[in-house]
PDB file of N, CA and C in Angstrom:
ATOM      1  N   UNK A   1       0.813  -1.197   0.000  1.00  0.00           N
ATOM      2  CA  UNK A   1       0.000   0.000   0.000  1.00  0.00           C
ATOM      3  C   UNK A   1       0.847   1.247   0.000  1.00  0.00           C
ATOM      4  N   UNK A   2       0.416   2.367  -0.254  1.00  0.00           N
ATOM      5  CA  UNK A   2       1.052   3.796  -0.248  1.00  0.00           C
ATOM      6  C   UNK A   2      -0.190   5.196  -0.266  1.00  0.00           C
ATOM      7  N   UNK A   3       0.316   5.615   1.075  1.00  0.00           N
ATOM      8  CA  UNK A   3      -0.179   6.672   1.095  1.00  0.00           C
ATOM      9  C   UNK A   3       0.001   7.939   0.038  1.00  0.00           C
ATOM     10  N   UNK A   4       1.587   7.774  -0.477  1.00  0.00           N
ATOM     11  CA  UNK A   4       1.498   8.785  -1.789  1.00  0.00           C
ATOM     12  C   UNK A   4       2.346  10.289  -0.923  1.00  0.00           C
ATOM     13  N   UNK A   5       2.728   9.786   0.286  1.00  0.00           N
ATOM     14  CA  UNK A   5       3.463  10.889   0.872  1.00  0.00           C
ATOM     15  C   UNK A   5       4.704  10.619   1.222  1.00  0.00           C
ATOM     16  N   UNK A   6       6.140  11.666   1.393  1.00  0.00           N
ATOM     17  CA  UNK A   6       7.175  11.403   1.967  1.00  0.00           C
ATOM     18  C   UNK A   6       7.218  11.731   3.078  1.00  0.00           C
ATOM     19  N   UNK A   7       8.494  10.982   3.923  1.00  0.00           N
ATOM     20  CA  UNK A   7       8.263  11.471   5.550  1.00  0.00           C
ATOM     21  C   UNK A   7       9.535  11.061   6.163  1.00  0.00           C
ATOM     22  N   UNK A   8       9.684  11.800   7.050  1.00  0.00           N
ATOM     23  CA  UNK A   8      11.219  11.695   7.868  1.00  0.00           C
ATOM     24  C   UNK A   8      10.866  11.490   9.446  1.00  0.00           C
ATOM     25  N   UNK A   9      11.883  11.206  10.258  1.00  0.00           N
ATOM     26  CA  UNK A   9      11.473  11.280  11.384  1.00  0.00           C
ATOM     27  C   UNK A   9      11.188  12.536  12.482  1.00  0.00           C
ATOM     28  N   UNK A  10      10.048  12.940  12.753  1.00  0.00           N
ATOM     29  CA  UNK A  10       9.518  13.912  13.557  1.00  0.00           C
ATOM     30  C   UNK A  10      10.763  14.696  14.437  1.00  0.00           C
ATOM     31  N   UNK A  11      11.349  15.543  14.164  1.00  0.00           N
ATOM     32  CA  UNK A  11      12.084  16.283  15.344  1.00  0.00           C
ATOM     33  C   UNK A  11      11.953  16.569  16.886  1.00  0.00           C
ATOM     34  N   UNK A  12      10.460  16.744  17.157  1.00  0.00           N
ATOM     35  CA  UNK A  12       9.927  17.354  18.024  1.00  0.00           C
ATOM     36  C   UNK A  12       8.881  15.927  18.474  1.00  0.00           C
ATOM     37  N   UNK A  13       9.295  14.793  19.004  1.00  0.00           N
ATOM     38  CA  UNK A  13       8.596  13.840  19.603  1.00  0.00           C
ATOM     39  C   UNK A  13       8.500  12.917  18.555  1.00  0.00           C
ATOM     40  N   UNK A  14       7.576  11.496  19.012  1.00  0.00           N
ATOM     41  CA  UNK A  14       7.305  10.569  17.803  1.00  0.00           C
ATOM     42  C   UNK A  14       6.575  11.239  16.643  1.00  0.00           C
ATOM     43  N   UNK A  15       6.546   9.898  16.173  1.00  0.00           N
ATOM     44  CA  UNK A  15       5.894  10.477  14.946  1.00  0.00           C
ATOM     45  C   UNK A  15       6.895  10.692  13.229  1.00  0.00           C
ATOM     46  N   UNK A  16       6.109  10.756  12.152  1.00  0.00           N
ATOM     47  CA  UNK A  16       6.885  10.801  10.686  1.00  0.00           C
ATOM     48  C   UNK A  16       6.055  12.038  10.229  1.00  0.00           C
ATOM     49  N   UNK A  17       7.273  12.761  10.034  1.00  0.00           N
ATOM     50  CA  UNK A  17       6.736  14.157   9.595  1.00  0.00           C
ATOM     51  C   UNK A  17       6.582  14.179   8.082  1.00  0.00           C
ATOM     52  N   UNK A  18       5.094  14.989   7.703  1.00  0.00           N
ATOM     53  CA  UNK A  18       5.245  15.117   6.156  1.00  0.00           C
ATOM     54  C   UNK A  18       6.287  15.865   5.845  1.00  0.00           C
ATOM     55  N   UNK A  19       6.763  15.393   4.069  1.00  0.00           N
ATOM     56  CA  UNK A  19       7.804  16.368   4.036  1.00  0.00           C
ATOM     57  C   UNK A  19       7.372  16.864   2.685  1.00  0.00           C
ATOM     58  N   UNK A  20       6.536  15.884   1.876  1.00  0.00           N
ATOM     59  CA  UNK A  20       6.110  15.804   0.574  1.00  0.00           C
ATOM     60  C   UNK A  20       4.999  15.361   0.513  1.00  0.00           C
ATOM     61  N   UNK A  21       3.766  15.829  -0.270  1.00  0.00           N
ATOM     62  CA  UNK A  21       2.059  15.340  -0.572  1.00  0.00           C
ATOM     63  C   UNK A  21       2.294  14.858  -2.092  1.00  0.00           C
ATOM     64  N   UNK A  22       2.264  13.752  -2.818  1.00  0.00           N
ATOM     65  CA  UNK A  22       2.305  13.663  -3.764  1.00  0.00           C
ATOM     66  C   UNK A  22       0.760  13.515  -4.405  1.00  0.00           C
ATOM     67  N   UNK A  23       0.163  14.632  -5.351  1.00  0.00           N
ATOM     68  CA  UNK A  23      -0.862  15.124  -6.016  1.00  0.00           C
ATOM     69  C   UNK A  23      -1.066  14.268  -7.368  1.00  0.00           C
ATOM     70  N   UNK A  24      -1.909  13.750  -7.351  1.00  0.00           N
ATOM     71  CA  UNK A  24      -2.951  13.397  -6.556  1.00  0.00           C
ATOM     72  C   UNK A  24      -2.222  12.022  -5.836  1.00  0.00           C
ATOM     73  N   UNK A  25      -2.992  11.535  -5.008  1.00  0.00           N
ATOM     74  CA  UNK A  25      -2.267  10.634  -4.044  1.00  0.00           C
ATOM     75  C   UNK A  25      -3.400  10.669  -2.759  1.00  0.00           C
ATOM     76  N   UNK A  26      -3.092   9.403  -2.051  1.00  0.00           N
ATOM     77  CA  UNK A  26      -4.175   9.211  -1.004  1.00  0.00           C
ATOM     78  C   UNK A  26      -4.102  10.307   0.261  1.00  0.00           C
ATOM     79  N   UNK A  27      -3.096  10.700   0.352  1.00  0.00           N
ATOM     80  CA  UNK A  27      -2.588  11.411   1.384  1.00  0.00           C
ATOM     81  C   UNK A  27      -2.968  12.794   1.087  1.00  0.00           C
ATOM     82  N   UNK A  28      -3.084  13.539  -0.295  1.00  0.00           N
ATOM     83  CA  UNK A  28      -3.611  14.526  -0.579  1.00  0.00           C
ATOM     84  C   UNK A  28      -5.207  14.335  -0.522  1.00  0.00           C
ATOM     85  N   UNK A  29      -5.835  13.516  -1.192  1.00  0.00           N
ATOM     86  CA  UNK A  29      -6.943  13.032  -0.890  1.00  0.00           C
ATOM     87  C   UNK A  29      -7.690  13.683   0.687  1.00  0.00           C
ATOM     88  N   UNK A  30      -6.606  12.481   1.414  1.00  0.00           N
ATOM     89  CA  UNK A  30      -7.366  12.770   2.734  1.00  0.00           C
ATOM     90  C   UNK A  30      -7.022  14.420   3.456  1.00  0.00           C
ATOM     91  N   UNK A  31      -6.067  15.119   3.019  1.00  0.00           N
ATOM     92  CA  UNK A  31      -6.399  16.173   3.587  1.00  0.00           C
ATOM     93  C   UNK A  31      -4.574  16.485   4.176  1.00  0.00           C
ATOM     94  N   UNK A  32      -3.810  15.594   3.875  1.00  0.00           N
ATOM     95  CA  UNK A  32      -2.257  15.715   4.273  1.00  0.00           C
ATOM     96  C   UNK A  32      -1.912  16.767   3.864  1.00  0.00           C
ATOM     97  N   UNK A  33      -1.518  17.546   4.778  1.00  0.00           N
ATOM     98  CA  UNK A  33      -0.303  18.653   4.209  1.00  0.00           C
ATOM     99  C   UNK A  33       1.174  18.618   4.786  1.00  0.00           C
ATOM    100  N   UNK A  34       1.876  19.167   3.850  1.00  0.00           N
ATOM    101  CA  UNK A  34       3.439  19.311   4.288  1.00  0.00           C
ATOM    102  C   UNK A  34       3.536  19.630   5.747  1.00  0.00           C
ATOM    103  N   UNK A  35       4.285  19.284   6.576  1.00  0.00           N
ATOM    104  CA  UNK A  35       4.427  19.661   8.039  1.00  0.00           C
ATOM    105  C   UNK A  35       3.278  18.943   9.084  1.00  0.00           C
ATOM    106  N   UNK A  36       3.001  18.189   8.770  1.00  0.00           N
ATOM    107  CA  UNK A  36       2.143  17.188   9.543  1.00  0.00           C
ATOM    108  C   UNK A  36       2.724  16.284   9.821  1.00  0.00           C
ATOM    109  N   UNK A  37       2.404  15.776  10.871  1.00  0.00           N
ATOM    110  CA  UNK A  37       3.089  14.623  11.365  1.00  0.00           C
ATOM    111  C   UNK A  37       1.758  13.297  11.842  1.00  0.00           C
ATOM    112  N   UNK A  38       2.216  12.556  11.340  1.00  0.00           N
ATOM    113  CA  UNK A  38       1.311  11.187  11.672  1.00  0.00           C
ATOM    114  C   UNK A  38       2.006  10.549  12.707  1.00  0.00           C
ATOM    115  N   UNK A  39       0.961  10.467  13.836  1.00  0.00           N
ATOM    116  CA  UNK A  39       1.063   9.586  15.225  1.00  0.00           C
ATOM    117  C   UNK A  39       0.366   8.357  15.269  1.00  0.00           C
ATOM    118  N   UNK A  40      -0.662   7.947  14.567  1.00  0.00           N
ATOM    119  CA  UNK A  40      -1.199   6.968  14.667  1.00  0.00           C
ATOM    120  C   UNK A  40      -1.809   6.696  13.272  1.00  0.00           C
ATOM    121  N   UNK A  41      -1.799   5.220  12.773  1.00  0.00           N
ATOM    122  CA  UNK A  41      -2.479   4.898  11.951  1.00  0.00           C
ATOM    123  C   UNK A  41      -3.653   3.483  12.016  1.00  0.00           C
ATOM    124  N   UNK A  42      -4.550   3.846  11.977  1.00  0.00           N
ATOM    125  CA  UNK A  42      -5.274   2.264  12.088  1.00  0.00           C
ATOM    126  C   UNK A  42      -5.130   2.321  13.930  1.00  0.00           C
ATOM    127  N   UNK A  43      -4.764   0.957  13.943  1.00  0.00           N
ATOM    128  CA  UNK A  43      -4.656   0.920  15.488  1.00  0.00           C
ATOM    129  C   UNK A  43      -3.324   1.118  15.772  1.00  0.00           C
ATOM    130  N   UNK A  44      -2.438   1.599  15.142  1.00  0.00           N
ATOM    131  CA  UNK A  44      -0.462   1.117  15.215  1.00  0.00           C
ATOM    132  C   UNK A  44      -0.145   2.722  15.558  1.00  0.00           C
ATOM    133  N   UNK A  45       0.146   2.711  16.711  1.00  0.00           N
ATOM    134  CA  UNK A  45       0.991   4.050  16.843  1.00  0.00           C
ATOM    135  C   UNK A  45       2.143   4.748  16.156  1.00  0.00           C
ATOM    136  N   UNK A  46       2.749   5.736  15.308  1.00  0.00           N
ATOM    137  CA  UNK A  46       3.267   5.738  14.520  1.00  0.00           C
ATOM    138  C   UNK A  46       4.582   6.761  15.188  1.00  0.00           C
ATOM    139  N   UNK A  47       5.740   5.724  15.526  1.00  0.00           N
ATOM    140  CA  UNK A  47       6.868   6.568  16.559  1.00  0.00           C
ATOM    141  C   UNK A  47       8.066   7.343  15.586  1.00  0.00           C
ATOM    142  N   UNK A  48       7.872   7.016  14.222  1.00  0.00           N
ATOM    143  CA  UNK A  48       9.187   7.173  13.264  1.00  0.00           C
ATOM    144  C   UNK A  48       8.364   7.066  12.118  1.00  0.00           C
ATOM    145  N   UNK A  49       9.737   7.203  11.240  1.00  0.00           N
ATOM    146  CA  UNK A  49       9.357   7.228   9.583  1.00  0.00           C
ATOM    147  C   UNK A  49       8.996   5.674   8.840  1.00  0.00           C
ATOM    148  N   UNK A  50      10.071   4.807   9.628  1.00  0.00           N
ATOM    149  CA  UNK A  50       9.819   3.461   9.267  1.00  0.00           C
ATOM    150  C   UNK A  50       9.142   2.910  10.339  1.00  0.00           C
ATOM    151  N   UNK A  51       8.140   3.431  11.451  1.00  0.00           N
ATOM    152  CA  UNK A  51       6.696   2.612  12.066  1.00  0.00           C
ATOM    153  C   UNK A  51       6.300   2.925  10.801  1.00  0.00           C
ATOM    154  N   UNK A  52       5.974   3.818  10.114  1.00  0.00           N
ATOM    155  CA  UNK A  52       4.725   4.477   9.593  1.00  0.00           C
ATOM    156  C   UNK A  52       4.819   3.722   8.461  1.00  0.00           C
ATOM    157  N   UNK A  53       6.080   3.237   7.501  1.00  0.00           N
ATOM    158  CA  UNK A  53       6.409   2.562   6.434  1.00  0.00           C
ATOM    159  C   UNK A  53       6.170   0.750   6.464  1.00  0.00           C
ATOM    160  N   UNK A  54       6.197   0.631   7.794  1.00  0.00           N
ATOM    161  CA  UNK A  54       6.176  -1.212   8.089  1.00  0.00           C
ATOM    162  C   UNK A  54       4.637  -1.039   7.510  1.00  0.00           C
ATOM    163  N   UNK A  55       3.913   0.101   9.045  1.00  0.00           N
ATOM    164  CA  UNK A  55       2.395  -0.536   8.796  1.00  0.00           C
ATOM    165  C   UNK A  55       1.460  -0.141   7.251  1.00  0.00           C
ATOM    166  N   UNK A  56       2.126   1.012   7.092  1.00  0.00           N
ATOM    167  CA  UNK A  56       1.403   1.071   5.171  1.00  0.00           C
ATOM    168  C   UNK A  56       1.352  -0.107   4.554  1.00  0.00           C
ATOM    169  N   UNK A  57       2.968  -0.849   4.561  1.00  0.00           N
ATOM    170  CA  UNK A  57       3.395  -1.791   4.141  1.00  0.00           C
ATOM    171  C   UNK A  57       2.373  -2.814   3.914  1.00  0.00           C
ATOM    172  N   UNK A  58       1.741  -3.055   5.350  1.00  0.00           N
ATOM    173  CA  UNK A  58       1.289  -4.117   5.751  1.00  0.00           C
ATOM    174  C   UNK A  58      -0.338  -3.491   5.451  1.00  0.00           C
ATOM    175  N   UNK A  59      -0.663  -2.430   5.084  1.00  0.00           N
ATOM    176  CA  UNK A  59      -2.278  -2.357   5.138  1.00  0.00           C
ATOM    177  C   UNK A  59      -2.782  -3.013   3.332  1.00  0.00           C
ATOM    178  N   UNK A  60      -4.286  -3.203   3.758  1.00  0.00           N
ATOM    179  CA  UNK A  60      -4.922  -3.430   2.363  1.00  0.00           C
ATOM    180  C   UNK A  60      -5.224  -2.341   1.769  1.00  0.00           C
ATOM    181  N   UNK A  61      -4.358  -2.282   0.339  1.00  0.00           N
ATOM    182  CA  UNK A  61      -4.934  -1.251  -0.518  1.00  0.00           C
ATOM    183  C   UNK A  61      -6.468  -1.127  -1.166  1.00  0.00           C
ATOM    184  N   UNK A  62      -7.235  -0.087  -0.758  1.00  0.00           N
ATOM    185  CA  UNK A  62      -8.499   0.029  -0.847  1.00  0.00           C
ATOM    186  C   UNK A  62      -9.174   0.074   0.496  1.00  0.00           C
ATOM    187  N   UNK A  63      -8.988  -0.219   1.807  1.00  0.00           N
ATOM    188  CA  UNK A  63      -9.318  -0.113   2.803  1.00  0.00           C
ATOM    189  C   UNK A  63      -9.016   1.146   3.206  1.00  0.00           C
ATOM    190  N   UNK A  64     -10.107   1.223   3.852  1.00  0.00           N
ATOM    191  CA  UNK A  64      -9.930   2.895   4.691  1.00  0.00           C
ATOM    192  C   UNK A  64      -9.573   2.612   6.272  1.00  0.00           C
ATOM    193  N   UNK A  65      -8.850   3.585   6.299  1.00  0.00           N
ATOM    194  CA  UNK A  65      -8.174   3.559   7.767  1.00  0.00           C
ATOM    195  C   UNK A  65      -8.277   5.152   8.806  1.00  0.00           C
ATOM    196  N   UNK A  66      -8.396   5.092   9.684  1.00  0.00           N
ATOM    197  CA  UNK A  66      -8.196   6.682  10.158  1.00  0.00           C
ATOM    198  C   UNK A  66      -6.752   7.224  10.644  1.00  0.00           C
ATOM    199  N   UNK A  67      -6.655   7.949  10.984  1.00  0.00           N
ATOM    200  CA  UNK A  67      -4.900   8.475  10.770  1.00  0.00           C
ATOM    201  C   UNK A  67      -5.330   9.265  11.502  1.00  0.00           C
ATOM    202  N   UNK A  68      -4.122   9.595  12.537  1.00  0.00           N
ATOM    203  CA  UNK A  68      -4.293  10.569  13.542  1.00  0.00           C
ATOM    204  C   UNK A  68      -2.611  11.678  13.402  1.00  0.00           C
ATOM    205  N   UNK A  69      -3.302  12.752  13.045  1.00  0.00           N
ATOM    206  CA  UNK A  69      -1.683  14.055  12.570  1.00  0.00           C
ATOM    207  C   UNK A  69      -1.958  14.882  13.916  1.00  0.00           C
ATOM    208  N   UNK A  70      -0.632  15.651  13.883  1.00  0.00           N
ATOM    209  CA  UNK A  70      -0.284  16.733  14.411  1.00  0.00           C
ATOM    210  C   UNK A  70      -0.298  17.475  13.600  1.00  0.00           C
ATOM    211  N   UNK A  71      -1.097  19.006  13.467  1.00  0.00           N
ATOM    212  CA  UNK A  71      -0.309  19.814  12.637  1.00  0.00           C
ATOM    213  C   UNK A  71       0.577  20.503  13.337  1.00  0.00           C
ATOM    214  N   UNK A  72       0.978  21.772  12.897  1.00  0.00           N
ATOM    215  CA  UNK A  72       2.403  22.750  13.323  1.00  0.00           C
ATOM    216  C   UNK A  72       1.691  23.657  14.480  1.00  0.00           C
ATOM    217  N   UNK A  73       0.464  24.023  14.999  1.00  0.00           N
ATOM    218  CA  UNK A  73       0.193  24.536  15.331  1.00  0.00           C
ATOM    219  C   UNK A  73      -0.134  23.633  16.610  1.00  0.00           C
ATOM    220  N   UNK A  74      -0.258  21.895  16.934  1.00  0.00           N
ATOM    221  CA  UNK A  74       0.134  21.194  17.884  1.00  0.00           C
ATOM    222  C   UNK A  74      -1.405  20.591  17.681  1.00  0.00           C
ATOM    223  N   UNK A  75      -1.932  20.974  17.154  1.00  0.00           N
ATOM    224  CA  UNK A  75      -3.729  20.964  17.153  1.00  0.00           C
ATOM    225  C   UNK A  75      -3.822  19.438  16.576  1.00  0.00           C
ATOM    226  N   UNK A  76      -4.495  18.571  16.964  1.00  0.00           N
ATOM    227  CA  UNK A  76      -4.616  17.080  16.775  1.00  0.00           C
ATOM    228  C   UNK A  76      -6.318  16.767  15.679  1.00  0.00           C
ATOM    229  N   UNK A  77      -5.818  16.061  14.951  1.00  0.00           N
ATOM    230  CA  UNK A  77      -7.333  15.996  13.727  1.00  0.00           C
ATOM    231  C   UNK A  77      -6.982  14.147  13.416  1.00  0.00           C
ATOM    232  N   UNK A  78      -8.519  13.894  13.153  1.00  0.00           N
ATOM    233  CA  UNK A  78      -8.362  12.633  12.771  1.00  0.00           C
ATOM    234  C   UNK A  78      -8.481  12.572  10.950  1.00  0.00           C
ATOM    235  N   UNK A  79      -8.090  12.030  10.112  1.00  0.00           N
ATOM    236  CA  UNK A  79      -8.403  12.096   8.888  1.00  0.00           C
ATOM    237  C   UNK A  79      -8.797  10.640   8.824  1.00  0.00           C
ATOM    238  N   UNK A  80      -9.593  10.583   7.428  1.00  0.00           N
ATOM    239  CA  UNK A  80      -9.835   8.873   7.211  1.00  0.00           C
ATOM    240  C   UNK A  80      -8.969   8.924   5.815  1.00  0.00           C
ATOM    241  N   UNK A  81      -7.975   8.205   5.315  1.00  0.00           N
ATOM    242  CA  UNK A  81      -7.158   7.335   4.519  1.00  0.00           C
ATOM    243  C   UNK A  81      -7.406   6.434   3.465  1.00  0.00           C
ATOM    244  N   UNK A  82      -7.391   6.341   2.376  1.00  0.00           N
ATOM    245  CA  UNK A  82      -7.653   4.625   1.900  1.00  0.00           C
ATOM    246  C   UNK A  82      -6.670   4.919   0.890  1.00  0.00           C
ATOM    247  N   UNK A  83      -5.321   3.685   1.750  1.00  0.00           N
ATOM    248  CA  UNK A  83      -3.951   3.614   1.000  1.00  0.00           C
ATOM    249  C   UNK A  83      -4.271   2.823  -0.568  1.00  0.00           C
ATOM    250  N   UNK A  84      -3.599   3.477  -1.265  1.00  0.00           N
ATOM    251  CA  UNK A  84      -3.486   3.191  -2.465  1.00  0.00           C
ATOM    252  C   UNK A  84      -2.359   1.915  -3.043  1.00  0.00           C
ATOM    253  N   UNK A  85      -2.773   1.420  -4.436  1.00  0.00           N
ATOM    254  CA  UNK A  85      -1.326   0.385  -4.803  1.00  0.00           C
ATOM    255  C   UNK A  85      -0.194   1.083  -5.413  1.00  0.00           C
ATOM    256  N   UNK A  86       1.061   1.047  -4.929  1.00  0.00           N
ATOM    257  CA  UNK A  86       2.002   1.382  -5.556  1.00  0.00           C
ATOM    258  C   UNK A  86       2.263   1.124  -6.762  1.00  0.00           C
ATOM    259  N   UNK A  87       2.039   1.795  -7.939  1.00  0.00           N
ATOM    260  CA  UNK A  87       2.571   1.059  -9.667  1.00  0.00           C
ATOM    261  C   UNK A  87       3.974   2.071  -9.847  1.00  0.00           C
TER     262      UNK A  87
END
């Protein structure tokens, strides 16, 4: 699966910070912007760049999932997701 976004590891606590929204892409879709950081996906807490890469890894493409970001302003939002197939 692929969310369609790049991400590094969060500076400022857990978490994989956006660094890139790739348009169109699931991650633009759901509402991702640059400087967000994903803490949780599904039920998998998301502590780094590669938590966040195992569990994509591992989700079904076409399933919707909810995703829990930080934006920059610290403010917490849930988005809903449905990872895409990588071609």
């Amino acid at each position: 699966g692929s969310l369609g976004v790049e991400v590094v590891d969060a500076p400022k606590g857990p978490g994989a910070l956006v660094v890139a929204v790739h348009v169109p892409g699931p991650g633009y879709t759901a509402g991702l912007v640059r400087g967000d950081v994903l803490v949780r996906l599904g039920t998998a807490e998301i502590g780094s760049a590669s938590d966040l890469a195992a569990v994509v890894g591992d989700a079904r493409p076409g399933h919707q999932l909810v995703m829990t970001v930080r934006h920059d302003s610290g403010a917490r939002q849930q988005l809903a997701v449905t990872p895409g197939v990588v071609t």
